[in-house]
N, C-alpha and C. Protein backbone atom coordinates (compact mmCIF):
# COMPACT_ATOMS: atom_id res chain seq x y z
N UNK A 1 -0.64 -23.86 10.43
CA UNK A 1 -1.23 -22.59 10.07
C UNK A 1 -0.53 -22.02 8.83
N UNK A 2 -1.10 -21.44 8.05
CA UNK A 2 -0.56 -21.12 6.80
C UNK A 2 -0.17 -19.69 7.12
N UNK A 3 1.31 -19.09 6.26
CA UNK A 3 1.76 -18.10 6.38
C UNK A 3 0.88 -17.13 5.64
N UNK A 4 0.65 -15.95 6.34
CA UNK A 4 0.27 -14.48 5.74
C UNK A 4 1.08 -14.08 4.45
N UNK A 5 0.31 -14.03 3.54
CA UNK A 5 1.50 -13.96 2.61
C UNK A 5 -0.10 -13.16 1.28
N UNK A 6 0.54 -12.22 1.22
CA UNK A 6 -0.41 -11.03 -0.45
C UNK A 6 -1.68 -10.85 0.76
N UNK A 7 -1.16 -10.05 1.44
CA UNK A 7 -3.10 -9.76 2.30
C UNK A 7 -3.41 -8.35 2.43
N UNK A 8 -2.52 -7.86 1.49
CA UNK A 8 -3.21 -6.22 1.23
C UNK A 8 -3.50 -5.54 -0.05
N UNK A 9 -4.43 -4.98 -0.49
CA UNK A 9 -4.55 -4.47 -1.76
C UNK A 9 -4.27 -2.96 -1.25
N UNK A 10 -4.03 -2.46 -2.35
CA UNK A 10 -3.01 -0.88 -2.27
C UNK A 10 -3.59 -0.39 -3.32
N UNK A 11 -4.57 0.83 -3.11
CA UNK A 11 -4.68 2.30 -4.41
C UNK A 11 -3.60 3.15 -3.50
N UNK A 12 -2.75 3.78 -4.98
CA UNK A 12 -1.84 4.78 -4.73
C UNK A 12 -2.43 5.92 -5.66
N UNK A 13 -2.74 7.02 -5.01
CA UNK A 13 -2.76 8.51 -5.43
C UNK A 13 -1.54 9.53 -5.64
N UNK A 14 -1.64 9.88 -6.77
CA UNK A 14 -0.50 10.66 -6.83
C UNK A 14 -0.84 12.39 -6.56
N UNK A 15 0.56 13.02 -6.81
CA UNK A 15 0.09 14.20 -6.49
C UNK A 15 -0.07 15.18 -7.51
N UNK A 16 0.17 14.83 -8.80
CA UNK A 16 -0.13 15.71 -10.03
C UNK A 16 -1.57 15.59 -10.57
N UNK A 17 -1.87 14.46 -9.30
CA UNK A 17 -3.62 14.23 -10.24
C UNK A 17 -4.06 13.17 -11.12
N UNK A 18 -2.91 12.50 -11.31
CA UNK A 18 -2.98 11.19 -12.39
C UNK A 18 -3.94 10.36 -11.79
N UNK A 19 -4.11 9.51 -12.71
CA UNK A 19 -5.81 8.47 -12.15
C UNK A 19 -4.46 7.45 -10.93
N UNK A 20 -5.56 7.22 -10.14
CA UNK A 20 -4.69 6.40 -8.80
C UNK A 20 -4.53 5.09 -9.46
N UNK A 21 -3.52 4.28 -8.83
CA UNK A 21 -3.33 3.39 -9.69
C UNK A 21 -3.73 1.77 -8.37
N UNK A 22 -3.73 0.79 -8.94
CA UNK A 22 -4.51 -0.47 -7.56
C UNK A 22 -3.50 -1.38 -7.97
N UNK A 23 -2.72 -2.45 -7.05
CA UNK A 23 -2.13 -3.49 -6.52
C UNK A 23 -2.56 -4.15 -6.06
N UNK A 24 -3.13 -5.36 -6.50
CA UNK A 24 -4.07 -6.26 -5.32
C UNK A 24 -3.55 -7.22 -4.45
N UNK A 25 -1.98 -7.44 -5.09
CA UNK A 25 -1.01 -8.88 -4.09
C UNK A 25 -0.08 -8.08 -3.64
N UNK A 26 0.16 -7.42 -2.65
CA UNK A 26 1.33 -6.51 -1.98
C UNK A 26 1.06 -7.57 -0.12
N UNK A 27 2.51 -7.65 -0.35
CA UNK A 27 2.98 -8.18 0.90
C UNK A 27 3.13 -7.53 2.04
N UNK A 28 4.59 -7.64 1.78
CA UNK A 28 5.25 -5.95 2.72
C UNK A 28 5.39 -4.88 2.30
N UNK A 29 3.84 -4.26 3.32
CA UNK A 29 3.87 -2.57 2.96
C UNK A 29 5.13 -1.79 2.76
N UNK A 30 5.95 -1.93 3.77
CA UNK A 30 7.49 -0.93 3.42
C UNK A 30 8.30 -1.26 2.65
N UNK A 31 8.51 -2.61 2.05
CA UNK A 31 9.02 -2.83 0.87
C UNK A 31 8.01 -2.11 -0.73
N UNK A 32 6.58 -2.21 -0.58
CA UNK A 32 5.69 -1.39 -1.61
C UNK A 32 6.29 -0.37 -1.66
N UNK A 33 6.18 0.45 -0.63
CA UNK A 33 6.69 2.04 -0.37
C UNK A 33 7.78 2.31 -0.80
N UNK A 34 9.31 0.87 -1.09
CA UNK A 34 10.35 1.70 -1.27
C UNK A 34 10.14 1.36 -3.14
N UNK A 35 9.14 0.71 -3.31
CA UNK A 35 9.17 0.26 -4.92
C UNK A 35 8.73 1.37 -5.46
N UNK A 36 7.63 2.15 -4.60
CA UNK A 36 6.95 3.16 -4.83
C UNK A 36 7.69 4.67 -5.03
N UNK A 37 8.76 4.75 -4.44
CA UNK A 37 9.73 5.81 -4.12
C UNK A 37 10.62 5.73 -5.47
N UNK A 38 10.82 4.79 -5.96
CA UNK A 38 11.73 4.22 -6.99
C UNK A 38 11.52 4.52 -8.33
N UNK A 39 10.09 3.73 -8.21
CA UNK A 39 9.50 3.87 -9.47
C UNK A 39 8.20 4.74 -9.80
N UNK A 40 7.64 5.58 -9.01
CA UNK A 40 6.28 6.24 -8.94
C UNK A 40 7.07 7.42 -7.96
N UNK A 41 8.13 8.44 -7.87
CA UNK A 41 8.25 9.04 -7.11
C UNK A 41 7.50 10.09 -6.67
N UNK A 42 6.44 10.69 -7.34
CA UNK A 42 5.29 11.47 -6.88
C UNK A 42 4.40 11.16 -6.60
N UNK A 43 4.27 9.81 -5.60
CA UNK A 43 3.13 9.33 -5.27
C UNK A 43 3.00 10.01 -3.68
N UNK A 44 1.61 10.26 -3.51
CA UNK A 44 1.46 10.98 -2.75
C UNK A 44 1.02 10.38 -1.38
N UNK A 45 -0.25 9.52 -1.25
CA UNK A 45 -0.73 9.18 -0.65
C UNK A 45 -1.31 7.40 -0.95
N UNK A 46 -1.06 6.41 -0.08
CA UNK A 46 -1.76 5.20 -0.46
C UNK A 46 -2.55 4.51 0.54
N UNK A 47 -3.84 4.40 0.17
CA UNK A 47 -4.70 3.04 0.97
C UNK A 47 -4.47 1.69 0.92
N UNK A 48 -4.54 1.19 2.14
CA UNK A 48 -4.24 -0.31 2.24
C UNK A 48 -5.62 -0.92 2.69
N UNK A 49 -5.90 -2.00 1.98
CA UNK A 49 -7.33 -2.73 2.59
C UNK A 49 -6.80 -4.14 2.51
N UNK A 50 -7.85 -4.69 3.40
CA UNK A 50 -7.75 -6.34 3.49
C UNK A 50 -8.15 -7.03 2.45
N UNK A 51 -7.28 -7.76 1.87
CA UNK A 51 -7.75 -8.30 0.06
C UNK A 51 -8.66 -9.29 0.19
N UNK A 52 -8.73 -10.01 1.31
CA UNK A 52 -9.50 -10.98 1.21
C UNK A 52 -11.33 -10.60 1.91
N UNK A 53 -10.58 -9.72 2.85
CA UNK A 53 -12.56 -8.93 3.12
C UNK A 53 -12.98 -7.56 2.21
N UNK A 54 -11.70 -6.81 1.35
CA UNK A 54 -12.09 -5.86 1.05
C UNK A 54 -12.32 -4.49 1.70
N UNK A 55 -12.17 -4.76 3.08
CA UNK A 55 -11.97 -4.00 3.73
C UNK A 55 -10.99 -2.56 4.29
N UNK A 56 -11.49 -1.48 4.43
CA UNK A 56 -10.42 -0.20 4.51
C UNK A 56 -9.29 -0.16 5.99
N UNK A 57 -8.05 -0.63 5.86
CA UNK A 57 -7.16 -0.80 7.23
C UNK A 57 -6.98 0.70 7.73
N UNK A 58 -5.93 1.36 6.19
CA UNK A 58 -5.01 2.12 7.01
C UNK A 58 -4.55 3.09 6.15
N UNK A 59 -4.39 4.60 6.00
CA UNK A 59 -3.78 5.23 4.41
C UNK A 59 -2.46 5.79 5.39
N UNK A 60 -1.68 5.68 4.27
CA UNK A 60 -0.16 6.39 5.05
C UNK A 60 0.29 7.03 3.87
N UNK A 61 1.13 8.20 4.16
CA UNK A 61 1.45 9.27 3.31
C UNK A 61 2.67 8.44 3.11
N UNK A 62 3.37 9.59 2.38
CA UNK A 62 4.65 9.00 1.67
C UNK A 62 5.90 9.37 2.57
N UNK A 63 5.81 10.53 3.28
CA UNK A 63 7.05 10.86 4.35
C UNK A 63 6.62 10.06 5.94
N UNK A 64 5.56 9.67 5.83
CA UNK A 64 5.31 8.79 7.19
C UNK A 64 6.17 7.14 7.34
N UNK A 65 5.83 6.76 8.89
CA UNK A 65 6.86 5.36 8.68
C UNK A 65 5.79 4.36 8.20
N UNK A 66 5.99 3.42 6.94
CA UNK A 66 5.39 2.63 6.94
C UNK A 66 5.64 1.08 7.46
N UNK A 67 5.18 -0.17 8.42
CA UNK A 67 5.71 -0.87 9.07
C UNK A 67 5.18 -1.94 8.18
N UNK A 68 6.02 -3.22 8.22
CA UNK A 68 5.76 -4.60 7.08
C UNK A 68 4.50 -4.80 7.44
N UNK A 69 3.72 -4.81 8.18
CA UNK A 69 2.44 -5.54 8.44
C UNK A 69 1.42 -4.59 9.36
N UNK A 70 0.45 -4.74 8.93
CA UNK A 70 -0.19 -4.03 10.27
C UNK A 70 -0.93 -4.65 11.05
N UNK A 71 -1.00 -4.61 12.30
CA UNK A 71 -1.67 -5.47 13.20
C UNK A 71 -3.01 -4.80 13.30
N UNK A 72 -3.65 -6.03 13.45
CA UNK A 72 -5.51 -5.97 13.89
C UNK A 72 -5.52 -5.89 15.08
């Protein structure tokens, strides 16, 4: 079986209003989040979808816990 590996695409919204910005190969969500904290520190809010269906999973704020993977 082949490892899970880039299966989420990520728009991040910020909170000054800037155009949201898209990630289409993000692995581990809580590693995104701490890249996100780092380097985008006013990001406000981000959606995660399934890259390969396109599909809408899960949006998590920025003070919430975000976990490496999310289960179906």
């Amino acid at each position: 079986m082949l490892k899970k590996k880039n299966d989420y695409s990520v728009i991040v919204f910020f909170e000054d209003g800037t155009k949201p910005k898209k990630w289409t190969y993000v692995h581990k969500l809580n590693g995104f989040s701490l890249f996100l904290r780092k380097k985008h520190p006013n990001w406000e809010y981000m959606n995660v979808y399934n890259r390969r269906a396109g599909t809408f999973m899960r949006r998590f704020n920025r003070d919430s816990f975000i976990p490496p993977f999310i289960s179906e």
